[in-house]
N, C-alpha and C. Protein backbone atom coordinates (compact mmCIF):
# COMPACT_ATOMS: atom_id res chain seq x y z
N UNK A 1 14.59 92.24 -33.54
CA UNK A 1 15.53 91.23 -33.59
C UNK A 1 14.89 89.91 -33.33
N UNK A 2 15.32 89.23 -34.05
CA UNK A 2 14.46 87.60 -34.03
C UNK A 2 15.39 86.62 -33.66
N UNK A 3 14.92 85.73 -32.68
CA UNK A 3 16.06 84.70 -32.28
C UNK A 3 15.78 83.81 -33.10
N UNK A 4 17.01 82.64 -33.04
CA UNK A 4 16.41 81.74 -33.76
C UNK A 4 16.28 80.39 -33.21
N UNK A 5 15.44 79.62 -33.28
CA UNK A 5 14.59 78.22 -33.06
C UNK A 5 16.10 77.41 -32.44
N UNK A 6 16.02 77.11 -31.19
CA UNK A 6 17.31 75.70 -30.93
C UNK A 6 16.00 74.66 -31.06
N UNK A 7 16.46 73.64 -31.25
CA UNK A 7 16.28 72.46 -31.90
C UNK A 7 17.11 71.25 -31.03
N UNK A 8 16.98 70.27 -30.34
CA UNK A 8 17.73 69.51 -29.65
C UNK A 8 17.93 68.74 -30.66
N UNK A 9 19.44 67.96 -30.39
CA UNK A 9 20.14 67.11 -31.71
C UNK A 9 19.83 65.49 -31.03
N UNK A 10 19.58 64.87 -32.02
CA UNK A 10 19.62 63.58 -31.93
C UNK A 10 20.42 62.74 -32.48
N UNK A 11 21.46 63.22 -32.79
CA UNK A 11 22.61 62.12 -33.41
C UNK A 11 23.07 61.21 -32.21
N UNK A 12 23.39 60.02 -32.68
CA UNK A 12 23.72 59.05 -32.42
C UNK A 12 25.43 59.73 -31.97
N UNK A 13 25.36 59.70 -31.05
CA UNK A 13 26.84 60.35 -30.57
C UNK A 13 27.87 58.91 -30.08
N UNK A 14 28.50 58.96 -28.98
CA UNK A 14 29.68 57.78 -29.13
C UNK A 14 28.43 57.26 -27.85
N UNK A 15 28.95 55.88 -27.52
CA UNK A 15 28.03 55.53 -26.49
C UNK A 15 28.76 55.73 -25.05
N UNK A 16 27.83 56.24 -24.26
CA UNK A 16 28.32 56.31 -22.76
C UNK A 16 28.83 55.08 -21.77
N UNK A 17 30.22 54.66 -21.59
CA UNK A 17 30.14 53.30 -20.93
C UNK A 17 29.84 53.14 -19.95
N UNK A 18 29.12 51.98 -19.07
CA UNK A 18 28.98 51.65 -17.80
C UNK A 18 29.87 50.55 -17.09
N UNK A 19 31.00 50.23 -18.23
CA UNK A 19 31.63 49.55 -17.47
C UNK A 19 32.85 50.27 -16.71
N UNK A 20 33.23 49.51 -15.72
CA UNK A 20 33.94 50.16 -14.10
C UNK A 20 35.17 48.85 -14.53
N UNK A 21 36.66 49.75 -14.59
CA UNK A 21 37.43 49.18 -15.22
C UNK A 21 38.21 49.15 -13.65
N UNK A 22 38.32 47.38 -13.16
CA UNK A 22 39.47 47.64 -11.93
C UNK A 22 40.28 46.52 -11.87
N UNK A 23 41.01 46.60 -10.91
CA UNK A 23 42.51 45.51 -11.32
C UNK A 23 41.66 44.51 -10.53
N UNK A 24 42.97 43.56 -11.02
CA UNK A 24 42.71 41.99 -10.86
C UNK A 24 42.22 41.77 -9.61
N UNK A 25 43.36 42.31 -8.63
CA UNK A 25 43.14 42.18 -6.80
C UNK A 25 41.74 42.72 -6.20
N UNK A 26 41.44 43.67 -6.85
CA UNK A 26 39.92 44.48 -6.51
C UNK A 26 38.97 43.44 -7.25
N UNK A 27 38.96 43.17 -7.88
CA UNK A 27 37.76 42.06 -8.95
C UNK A 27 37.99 41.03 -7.96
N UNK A 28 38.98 40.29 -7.59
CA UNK A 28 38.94 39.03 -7.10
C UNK A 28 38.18 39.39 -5.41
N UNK A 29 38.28 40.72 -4.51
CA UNK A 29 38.09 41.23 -3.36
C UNK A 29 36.30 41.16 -3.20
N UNK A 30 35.99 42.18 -4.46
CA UNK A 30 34.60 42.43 -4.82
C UNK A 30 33.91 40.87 -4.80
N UNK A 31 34.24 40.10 -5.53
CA UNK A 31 34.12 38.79 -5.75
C UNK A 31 33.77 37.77 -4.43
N UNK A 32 35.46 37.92 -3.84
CA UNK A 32 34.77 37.20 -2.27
C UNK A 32 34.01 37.74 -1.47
N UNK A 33 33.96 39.08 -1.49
CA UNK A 33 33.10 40.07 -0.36
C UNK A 33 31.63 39.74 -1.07
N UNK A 34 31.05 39.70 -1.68
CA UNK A 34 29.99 39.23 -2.62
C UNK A 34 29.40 37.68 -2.26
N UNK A 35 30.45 36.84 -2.44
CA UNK A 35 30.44 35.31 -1.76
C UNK A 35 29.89 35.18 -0.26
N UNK A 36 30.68 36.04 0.54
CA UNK A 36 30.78 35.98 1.79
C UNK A 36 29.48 36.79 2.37
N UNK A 37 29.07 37.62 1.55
CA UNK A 37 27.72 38.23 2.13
C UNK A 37 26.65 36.80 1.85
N UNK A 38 26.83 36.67 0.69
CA UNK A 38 25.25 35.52 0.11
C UNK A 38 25.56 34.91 1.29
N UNK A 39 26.73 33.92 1.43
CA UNK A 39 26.65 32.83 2.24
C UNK A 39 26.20 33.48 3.77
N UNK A 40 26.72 34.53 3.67
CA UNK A 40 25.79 34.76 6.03
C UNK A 40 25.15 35.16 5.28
N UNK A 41 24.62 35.32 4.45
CA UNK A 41 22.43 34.99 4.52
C UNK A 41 21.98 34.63 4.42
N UNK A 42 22.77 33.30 3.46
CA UNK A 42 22.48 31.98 3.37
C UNK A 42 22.20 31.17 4.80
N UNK A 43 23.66 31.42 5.73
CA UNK A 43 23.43 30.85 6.87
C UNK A 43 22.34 31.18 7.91
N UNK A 44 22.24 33.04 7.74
CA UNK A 44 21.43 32.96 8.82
C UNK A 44 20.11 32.65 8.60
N UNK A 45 19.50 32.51 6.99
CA UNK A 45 18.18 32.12 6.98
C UNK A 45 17.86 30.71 7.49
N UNK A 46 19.26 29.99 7.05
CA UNK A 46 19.03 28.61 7.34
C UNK A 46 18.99 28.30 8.89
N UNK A 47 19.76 28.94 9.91
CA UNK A 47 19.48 29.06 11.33
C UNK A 47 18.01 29.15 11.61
N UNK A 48 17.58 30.09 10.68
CA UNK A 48 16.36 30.74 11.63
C UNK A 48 15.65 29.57 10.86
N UNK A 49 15.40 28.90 9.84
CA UNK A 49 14.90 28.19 9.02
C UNK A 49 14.66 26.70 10.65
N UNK A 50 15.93 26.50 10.44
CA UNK A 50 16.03 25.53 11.53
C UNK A 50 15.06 25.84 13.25
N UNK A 51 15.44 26.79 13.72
CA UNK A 51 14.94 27.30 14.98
C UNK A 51 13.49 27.07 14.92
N UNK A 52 12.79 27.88 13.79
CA UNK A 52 11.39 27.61 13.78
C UNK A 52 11.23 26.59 13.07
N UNK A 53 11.32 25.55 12.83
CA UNK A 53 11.51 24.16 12.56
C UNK A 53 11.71 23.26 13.78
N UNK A 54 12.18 23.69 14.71
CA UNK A 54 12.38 22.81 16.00
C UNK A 54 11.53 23.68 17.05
N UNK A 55 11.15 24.44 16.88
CA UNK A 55 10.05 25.14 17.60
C UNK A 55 8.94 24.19 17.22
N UNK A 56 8.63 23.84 15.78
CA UNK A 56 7.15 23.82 15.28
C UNK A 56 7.07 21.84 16.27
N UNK A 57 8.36 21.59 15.77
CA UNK A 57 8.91 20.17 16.35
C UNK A 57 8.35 19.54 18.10
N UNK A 58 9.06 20.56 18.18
CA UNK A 58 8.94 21.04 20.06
C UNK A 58 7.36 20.74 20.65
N UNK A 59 6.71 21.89 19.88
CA UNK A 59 5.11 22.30 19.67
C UNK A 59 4.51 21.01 19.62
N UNK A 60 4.66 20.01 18.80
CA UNK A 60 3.97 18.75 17.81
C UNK A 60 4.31 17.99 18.94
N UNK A 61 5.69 17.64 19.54
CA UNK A 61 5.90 16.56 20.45
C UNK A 61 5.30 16.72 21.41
N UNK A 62 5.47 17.95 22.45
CA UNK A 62 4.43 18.21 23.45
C UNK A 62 3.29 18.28 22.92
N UNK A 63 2.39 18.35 22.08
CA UNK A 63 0.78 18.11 22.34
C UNK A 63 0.53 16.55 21.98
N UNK A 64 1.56 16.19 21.05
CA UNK A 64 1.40 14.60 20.82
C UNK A 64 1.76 13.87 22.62
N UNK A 65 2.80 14.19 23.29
CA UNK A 65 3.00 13.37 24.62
C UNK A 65 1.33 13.66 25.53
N UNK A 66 0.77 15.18 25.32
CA UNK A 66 -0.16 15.66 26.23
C UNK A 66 -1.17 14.66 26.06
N UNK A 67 -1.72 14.46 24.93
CA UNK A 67 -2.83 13.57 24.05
C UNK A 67 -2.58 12.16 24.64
N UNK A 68 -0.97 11.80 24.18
CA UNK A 68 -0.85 10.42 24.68
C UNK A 68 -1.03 9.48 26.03
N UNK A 69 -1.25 11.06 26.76
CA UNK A 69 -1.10 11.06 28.64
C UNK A 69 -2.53 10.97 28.78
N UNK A 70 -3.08 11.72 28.12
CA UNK A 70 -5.08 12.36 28.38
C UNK A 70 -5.36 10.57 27.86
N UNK A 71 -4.87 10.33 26.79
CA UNK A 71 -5.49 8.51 26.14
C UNK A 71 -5.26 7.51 27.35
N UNK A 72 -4.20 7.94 28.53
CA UNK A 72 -3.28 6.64 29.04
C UNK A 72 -4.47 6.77 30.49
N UNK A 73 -4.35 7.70 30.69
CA UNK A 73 -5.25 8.11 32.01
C UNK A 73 -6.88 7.72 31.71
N UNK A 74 -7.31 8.19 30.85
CA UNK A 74 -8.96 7.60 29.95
C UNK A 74 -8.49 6.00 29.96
N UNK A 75 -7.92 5.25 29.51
CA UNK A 75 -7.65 3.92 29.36
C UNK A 75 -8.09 3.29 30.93
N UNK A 76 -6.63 4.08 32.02
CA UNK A 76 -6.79 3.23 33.26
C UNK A 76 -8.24 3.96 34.11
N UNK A 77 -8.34 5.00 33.77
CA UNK A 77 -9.97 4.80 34.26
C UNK A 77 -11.11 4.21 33.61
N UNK A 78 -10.90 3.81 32.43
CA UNK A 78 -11.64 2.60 32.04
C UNK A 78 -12.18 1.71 32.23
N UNK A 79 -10.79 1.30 32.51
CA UNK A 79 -10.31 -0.50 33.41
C UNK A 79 -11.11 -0.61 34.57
N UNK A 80 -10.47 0.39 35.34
CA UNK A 80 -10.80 0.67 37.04
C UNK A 80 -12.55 0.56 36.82
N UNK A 81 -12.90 1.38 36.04
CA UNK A 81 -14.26 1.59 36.28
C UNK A 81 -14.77 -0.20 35.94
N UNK A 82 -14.11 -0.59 35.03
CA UNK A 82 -14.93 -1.61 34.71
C UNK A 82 -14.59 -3.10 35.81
N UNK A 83 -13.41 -2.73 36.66
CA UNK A 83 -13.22 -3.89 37.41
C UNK A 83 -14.02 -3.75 38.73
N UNK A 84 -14.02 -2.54 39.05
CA UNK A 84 -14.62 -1.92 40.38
C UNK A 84 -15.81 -2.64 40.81
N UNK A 85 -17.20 -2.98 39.79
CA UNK A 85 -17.93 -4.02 40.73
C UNK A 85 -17.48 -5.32 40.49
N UNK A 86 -16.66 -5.83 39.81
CA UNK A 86 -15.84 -7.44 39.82
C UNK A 86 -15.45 -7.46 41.10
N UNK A 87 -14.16 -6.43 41.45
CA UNK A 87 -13.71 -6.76 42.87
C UNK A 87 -14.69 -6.51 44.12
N UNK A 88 -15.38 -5.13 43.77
CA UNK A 88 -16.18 -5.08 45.01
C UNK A 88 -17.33 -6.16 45.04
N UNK A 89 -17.81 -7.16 44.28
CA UNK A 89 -18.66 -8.11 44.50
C UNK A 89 -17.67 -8.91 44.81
N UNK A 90 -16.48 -9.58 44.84
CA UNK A 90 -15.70 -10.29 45.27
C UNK A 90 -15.54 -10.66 46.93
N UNK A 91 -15.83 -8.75 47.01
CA UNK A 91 -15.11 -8.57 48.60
C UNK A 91 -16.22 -8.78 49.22
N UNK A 92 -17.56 -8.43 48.95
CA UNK A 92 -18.77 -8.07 49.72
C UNK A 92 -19.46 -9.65 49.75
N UNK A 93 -19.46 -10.30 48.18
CA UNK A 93 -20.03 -11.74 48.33
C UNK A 93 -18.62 -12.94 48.37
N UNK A 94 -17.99 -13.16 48.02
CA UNK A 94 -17.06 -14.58 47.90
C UNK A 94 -16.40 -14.26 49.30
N UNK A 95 -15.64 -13.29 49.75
CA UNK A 95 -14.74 -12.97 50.31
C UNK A 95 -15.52 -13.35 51.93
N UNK A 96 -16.75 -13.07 52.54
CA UNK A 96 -16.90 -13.50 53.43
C UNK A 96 -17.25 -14.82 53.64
N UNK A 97 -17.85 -15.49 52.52
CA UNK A 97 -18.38 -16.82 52.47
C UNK A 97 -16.80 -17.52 52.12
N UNK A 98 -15.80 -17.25 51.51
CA UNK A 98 -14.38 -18.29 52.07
C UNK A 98 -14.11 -18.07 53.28
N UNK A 99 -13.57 -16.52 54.13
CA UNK A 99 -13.74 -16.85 55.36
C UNK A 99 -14.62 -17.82 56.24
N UNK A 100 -15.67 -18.03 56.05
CA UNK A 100 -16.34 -19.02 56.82
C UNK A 100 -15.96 -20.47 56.77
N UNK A 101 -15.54 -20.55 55.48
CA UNK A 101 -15.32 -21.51 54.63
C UNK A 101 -13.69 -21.97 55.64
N UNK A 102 -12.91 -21.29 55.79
CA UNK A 102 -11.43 -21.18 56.13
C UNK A 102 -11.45 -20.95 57.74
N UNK A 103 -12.60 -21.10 58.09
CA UNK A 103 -12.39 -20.48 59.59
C UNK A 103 -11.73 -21.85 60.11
N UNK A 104 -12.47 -23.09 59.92
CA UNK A 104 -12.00 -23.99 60.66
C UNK A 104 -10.73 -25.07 60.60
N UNK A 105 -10.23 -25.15 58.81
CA UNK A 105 -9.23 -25.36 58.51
C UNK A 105 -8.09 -24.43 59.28
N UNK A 106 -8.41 -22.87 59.88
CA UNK A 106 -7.09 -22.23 60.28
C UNK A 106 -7.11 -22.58 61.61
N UNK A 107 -8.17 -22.86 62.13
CA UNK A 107 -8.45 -23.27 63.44
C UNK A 107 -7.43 -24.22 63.99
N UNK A 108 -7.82 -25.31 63.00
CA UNK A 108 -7.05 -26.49 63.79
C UNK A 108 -5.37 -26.50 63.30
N UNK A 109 -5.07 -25.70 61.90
CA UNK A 109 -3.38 -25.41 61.62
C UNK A 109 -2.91 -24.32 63.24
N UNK A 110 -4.14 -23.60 63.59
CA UNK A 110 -3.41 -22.51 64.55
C UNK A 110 -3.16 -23.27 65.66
N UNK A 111 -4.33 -24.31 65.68
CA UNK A 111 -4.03 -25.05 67.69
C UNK A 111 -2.95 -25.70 67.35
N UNK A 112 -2.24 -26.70 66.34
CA UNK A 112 -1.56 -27.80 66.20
C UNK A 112 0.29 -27.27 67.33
N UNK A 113 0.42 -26.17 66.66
CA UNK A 113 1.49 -26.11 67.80
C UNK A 113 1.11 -25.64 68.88
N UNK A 114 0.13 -25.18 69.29
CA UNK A 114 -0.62 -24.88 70.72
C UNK A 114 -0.29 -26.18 71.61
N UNK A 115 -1.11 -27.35 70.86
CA UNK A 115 -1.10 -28.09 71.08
C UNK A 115 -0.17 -29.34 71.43
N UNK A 116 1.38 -29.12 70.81
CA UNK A 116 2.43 -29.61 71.15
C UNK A 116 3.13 -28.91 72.16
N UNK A 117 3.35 -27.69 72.11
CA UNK A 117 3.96 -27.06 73.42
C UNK A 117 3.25 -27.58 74.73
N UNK A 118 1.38 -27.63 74.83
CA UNK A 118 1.21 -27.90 76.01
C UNK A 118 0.03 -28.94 75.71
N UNK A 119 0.94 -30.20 76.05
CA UNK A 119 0.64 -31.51 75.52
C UNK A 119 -0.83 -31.85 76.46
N UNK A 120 -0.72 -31.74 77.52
CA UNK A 120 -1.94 -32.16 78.46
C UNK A 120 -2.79 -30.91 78.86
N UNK A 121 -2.20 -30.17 78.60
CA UNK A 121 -3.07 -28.92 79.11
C UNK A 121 -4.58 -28.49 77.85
N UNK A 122 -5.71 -28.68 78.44
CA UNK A 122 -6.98 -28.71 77.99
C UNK A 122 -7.06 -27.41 77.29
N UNK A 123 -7.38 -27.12 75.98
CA UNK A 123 -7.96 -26.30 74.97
C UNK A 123 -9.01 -25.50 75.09
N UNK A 124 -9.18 -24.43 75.28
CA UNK A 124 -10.16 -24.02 75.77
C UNK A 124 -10.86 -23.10 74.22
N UNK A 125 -11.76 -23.08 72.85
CA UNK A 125 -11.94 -22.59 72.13
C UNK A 125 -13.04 -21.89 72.32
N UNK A 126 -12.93 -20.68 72.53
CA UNK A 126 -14.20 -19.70 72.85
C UNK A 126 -14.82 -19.49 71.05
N UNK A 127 -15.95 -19.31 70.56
CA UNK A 127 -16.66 -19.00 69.20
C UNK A 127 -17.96 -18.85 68.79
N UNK A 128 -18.10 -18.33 67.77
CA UNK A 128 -19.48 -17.79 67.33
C UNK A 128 -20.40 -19.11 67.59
N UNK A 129 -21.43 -18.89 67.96
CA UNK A 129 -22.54 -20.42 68.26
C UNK A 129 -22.53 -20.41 66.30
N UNK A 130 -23.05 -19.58 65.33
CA UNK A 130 -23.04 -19.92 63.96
C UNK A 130 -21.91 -20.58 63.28
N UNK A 131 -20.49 -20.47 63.95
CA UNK A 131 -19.62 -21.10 63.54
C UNK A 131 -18.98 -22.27 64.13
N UNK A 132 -20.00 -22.31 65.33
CA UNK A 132 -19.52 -24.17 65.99
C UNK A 132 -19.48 -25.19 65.13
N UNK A 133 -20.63 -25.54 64.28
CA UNK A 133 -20.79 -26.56 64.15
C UNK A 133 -19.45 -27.34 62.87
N UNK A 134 -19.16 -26.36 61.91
CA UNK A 134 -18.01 -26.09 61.01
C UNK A 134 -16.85 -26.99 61.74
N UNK A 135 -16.52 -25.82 63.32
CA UNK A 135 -15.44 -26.00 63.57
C UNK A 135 -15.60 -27.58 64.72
N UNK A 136 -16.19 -27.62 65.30
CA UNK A 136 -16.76 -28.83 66.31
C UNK A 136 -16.10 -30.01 65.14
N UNK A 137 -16.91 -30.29 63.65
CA UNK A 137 -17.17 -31.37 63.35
C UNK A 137 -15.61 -31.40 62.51
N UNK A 138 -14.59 -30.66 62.39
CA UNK A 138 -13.39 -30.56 61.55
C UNK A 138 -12.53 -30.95 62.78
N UNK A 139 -12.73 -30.51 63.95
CA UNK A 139 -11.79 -30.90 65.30
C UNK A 139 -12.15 -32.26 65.82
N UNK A 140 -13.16 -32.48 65.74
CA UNK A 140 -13.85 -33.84 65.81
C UNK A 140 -12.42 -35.15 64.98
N UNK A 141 -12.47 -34.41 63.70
CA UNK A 141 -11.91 -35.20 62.78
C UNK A 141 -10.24 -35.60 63.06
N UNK A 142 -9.64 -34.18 63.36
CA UNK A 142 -8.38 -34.44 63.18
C UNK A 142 -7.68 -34.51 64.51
N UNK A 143 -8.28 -34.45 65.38
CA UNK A 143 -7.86 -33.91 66.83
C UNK A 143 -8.15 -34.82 67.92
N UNK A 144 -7.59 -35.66 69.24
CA UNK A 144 -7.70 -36.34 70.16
C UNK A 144 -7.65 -35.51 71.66
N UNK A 145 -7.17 -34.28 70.69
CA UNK A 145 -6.78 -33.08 72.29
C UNK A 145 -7.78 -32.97 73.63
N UNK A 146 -7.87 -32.82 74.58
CA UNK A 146 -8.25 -32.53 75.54
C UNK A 146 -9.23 -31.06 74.93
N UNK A 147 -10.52 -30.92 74.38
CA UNK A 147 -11.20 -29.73 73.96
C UNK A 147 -12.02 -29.43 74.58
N UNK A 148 -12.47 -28.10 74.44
CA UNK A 148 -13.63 -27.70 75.26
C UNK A 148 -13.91 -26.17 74.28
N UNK A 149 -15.25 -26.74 73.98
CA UNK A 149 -16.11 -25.23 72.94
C UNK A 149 -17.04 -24.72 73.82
N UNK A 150 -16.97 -23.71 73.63
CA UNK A 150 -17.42 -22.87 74.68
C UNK A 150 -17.91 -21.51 73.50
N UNK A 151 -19.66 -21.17 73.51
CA UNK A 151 -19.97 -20.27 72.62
C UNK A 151 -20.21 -19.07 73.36
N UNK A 152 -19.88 -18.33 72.27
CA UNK A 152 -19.77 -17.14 72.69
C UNK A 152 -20.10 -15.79 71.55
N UNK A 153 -21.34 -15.78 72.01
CA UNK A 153 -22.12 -14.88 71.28
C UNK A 153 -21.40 -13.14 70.62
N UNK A 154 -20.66 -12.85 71.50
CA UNK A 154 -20.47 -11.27 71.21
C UNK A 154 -19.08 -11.19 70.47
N UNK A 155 -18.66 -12.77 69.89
CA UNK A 155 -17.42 -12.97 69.07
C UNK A 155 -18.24 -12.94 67.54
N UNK A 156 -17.58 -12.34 66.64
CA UNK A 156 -18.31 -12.37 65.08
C UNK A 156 -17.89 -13.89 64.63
N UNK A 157 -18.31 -14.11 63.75
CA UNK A 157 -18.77 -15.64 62.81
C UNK A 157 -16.73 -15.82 62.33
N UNK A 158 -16.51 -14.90 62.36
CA UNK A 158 -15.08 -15.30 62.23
C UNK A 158 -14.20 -15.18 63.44
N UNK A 159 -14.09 -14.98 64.33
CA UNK A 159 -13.34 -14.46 65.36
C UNK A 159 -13.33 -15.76 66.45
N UNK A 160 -11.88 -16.55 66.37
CA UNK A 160 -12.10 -17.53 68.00
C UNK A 160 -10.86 -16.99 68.72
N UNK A 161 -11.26 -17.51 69.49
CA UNK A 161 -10.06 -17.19 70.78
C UNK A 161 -9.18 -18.98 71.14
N UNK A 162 -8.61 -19.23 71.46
CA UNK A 162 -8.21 -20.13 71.95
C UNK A 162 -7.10 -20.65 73.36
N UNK A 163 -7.45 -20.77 74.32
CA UNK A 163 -6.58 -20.57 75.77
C UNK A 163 -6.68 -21.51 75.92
N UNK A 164 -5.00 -22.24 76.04
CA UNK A 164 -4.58 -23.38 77.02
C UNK A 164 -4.23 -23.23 78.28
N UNK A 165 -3.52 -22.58 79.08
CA UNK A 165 -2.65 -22.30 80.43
C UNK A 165 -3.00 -20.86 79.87
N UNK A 166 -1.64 -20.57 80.06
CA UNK A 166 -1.46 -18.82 80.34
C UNK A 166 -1.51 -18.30 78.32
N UNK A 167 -1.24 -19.63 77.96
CA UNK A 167 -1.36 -18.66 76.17
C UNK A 167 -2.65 -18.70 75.34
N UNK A 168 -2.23 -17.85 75.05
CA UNK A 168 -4.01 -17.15 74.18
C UNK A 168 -3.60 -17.04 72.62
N UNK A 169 -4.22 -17.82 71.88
CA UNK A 169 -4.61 -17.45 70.22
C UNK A 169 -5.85 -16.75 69.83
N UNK A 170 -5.91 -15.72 68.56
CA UNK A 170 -6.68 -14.84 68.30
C UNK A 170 -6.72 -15.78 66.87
N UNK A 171 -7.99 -15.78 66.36
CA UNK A 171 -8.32 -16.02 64.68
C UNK A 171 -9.38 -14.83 64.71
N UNK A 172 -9.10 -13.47 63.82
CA UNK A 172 -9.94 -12.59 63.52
C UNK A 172 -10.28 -12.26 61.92
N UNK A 173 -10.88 -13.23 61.20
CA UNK A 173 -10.83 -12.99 59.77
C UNK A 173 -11.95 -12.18 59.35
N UNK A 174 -12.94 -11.58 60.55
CA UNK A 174 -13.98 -10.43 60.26
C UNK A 174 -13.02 -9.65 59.87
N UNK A 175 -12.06 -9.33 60.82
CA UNK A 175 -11.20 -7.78 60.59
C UNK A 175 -10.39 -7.76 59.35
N UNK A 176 -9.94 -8.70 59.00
CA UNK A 176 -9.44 -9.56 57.85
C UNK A 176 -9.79 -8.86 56.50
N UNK A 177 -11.18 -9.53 56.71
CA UNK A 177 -12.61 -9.06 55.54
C UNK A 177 -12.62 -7.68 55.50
N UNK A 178 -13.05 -6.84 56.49
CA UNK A 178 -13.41 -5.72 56.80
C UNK A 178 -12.02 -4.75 56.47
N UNK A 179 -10.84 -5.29 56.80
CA UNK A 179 -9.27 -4.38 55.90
C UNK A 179 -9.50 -4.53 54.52
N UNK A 180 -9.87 -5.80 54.46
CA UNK A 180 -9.64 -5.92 52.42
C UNK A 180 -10.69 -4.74 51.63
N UNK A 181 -12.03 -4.94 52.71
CA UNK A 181 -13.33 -4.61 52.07
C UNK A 181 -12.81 -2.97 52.19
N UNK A 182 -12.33 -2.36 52.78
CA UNK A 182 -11.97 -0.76 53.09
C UNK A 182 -10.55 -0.56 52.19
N UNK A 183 -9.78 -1.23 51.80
CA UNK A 183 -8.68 -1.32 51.21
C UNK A 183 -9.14 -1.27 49.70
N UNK A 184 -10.06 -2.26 49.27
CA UNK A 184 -10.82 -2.02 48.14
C UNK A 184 -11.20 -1.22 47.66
N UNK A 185 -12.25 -0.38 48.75
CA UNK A 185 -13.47 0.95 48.83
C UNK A 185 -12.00 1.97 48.39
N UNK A 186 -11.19 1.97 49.48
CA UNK A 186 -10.22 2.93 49.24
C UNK A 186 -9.51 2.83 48.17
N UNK A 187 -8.74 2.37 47.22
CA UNK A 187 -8.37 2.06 45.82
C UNK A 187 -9.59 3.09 45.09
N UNK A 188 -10.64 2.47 45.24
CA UNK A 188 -11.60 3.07 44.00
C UNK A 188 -12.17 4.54 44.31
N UNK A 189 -12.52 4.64 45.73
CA UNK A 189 -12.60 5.78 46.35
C UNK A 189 -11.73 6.73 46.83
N UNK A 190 -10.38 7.20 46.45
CA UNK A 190 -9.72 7.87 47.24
C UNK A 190 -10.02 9.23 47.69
N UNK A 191 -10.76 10.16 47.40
CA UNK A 191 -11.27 11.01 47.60
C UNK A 191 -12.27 10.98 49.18
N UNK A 192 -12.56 10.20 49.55
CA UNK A 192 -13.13 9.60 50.53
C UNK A 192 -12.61 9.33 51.33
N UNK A 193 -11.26 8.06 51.53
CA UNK A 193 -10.12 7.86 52.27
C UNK A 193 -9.57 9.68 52.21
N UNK A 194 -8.91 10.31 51.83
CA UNK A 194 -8.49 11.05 52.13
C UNK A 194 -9.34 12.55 52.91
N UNK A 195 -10.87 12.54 52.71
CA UNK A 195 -11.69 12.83 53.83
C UNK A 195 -11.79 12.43 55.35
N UNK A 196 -11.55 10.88 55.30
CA UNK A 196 -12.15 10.12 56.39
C UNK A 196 -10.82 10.41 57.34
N UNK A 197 -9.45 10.56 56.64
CA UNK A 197 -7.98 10.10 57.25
C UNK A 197 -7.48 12.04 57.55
N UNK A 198 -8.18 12.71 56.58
CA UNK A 198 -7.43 14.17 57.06
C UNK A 198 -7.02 14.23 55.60
């Protein structure tokens, strides 16, 4: 017995549809549910779009402020460095040579009301023998007072004393010098001041 040969057919038969036939209310549903997905993914890319966008923002401003701080600090140590022997030659050379300069002009502004409170009572100016002659020849000038200079070696080139009766004037513009000159040191040195002080 002999079978016989199948053969698969190729006719062009009816066509298979793929279209999905649904009412109006379902088409219009499908439709917004479709809308409403794109858009939250729309939104949330654009969130996250944003977030790492103000992250990268964030990032840029802080290293731009860090930079701008590292430039501001380099600037004023700059300065500092470059004023540091201006002032400290100021303090070490000008600054004692005006004191000397000023000793005797404050001299005679300090006696003047000394000198009215105790009209007859004799002046007694204790001072450096290096700074008599300054102050001698400026009191000389402006002064008729009852004086008496009296040197005194273990007083510095700036330092007088002055006793009428029972009241006593101090002129100390060594110590004067010597605050500015450490006030200076300390500004430029703080590492030092804060050794010397604790």
């Amino acid at each position: 017995m002999s079978k016989g040969l199948k053969l698969e057919i190729f006719e062009a038969g009816e066509p298979a549809s793929d279209t999905v036939l649904m009412e109006a209310t379902e088409l219009e549903e499908a439709r917004l549910a479709a809308f409403e997905s794109g858009y939250s993914a729309g939104w949330e890319d654009a969130v996250a779009a944003q977030k790492g966008e103000q992250l990268t923002i964030g990032a840029d401003l802080a290293r731009n402020l860090q930079a701008l701080s590292f430039t501001f600090h380099e600037a004023r140590t700059h300065v500092l460095r470059s004023l540091q022997p201006l002032l400290t030659g100021m303090v070490e050379k000008i600054l004692p040579d005006l004191a000397k300069m000023m000793l005797a002009p404050l001299v005679a502004e300090t006696m003047r009301p000394l000198a009215e409170q105790l009209s007859n009572t004799p002046i007694t100016v204790e001072i450096n023998p290096a700074a008599r002659p300054a102050v001698q020849s400026l009191l000389a000038e402006q002064t008729s007072l009852p004086l008496r200079l009296v040197d005194e070696p273990t007083l510095g080139e700036g330092q007088v004393y002055m006793n009428a009766g029972d009241v006593t004037q101090h002129i100390d513009l060594d110590t004067a010098v010597a605050e500015i000159r450490a006030a200076v040191n300390g500004f430029f040195n703080p590492q030092k001041e804060n050794r010397l002080h604790g």
